[in-house]
Structure formats: C-alpha cells, structure tokens
C-alpha atoms as a PDB file:
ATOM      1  CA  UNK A   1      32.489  88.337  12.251  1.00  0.00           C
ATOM      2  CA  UNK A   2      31.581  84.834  13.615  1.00  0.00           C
ATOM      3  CA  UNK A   3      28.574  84.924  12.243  1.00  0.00           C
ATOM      4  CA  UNK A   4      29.722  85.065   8.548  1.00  0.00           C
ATOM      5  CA  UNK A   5      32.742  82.413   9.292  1.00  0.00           C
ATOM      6  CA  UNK A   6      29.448  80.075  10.533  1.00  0.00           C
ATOM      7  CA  UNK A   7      27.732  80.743   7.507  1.00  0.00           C
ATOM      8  CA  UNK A   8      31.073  79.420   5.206  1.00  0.00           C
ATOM      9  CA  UNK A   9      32.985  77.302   7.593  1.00  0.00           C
ATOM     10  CA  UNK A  10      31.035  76.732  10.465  1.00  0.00           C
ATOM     11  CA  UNK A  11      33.492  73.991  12.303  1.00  0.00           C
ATOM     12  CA  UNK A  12      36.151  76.958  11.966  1.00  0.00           C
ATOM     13  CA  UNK A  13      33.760  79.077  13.698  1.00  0.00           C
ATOM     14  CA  UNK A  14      32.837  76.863  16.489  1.00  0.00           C
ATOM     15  CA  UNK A  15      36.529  76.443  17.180  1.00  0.00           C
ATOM     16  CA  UNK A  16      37.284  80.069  16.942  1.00  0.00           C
ATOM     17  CA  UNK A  17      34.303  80.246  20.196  1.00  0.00           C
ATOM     18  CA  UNK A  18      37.025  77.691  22.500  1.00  0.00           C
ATOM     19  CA  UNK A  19      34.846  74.803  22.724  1.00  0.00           C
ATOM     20  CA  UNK A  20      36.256  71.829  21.292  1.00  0.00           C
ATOM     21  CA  UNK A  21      33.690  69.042  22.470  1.00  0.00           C
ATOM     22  CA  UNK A  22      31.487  71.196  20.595  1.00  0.00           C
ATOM     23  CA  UNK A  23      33.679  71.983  17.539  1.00  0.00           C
ATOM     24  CA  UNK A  24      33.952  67.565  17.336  1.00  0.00           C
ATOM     25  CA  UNK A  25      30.463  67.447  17.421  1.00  0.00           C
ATOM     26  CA  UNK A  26      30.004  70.390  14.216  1.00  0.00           C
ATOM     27  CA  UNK A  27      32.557  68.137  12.430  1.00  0.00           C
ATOM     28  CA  UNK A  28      30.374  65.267  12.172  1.00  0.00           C
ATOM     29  CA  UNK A  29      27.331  67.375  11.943  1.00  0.00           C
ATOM     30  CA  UNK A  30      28.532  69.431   9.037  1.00  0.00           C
ATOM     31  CA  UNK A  31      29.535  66.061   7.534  1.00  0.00           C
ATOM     32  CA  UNK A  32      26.307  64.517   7.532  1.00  0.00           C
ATOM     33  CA  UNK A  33      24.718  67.871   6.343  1.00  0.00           C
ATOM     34  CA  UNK A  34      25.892  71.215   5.866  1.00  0.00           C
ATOM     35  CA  UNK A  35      22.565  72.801   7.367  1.00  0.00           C
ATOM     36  CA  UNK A  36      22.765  70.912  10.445  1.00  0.00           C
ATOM     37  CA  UNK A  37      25.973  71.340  11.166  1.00  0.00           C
ATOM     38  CA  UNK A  38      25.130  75.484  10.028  1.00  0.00           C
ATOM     39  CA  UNK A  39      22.370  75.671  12.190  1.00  0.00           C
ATOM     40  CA  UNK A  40      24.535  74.123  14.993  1.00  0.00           C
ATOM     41  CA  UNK A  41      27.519  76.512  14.796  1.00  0.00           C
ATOM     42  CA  UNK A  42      24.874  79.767  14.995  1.00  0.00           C
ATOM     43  CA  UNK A  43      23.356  78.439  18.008  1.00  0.00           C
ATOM     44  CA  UNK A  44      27.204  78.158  19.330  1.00  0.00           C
ATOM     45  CA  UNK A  45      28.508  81.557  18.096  1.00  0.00           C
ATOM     46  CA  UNK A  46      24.726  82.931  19.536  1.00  0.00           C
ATOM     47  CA  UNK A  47      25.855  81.149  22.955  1.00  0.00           C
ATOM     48  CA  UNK A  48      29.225  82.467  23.502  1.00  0.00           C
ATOM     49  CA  UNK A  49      28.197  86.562  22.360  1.00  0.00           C
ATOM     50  CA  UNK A  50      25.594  86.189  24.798  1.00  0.00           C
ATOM     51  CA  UNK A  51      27.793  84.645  27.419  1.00  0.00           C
ATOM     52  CA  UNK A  52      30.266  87.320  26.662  1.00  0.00           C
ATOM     53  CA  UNK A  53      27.524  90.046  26.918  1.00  0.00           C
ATOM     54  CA  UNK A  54      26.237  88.506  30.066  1.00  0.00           C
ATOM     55  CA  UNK A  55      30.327  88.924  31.481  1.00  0.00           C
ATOM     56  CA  UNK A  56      30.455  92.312  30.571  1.00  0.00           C
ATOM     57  CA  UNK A  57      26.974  93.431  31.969  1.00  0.00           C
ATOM     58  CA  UNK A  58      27.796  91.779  35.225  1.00  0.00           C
ATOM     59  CA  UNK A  59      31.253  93.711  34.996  1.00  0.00           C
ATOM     60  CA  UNK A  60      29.256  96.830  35.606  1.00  0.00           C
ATOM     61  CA  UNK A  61      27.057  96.400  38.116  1.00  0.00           C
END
C-alpha cells in the first residue's frame, strides 16, 4: 500500500513510515524533482518493511 502512495504522493508516504527528518528532507526533494524525491520515498518505504520484517523474524526465534 506504501508503495503506490510513494509512487503518487511520496512525502505522504514517507510520513505515513514515522520519520519526519526524513519526510522534511522528501519535501524539498520532491520539490526540486519529482523523481528524486520518488526514488527517495521507495528507498524509505523499502527501509521501514524491511525493518519491520527484520522485528518480526527476530520475534520468532
């Protein structure tokens, strides 16, 4: 689901992952390009799924 709200809004998406440092720095980056601040907010969404995998797989063990 984050990954389409990247695609369309990507600040909203970075905001939706908690980090707000980061969701500042997608502002400007989506403001001086869509693709860069796009390419950013992926690599953020990526992050926090894998950090939430990670949680859950140490959960387990």
């Amino acid at each position: 689901m984050l990954y389409i709200l990247a695609i369309f809004l990507p600040p909203l998406a970075v905001l939706f992952t908690g980090r707000f440092g980061s969701f500042l720095l997608n502002i400007l980056l989506t403001i001086l390009g869509y693709i860069p601040g796009l390419i950013h907010a992926v690599i953020v969404v990526r992050d926090e799924k894998h950090k939430k995998d990670m949680d859950r797989y140490m959960k387990k063990s």
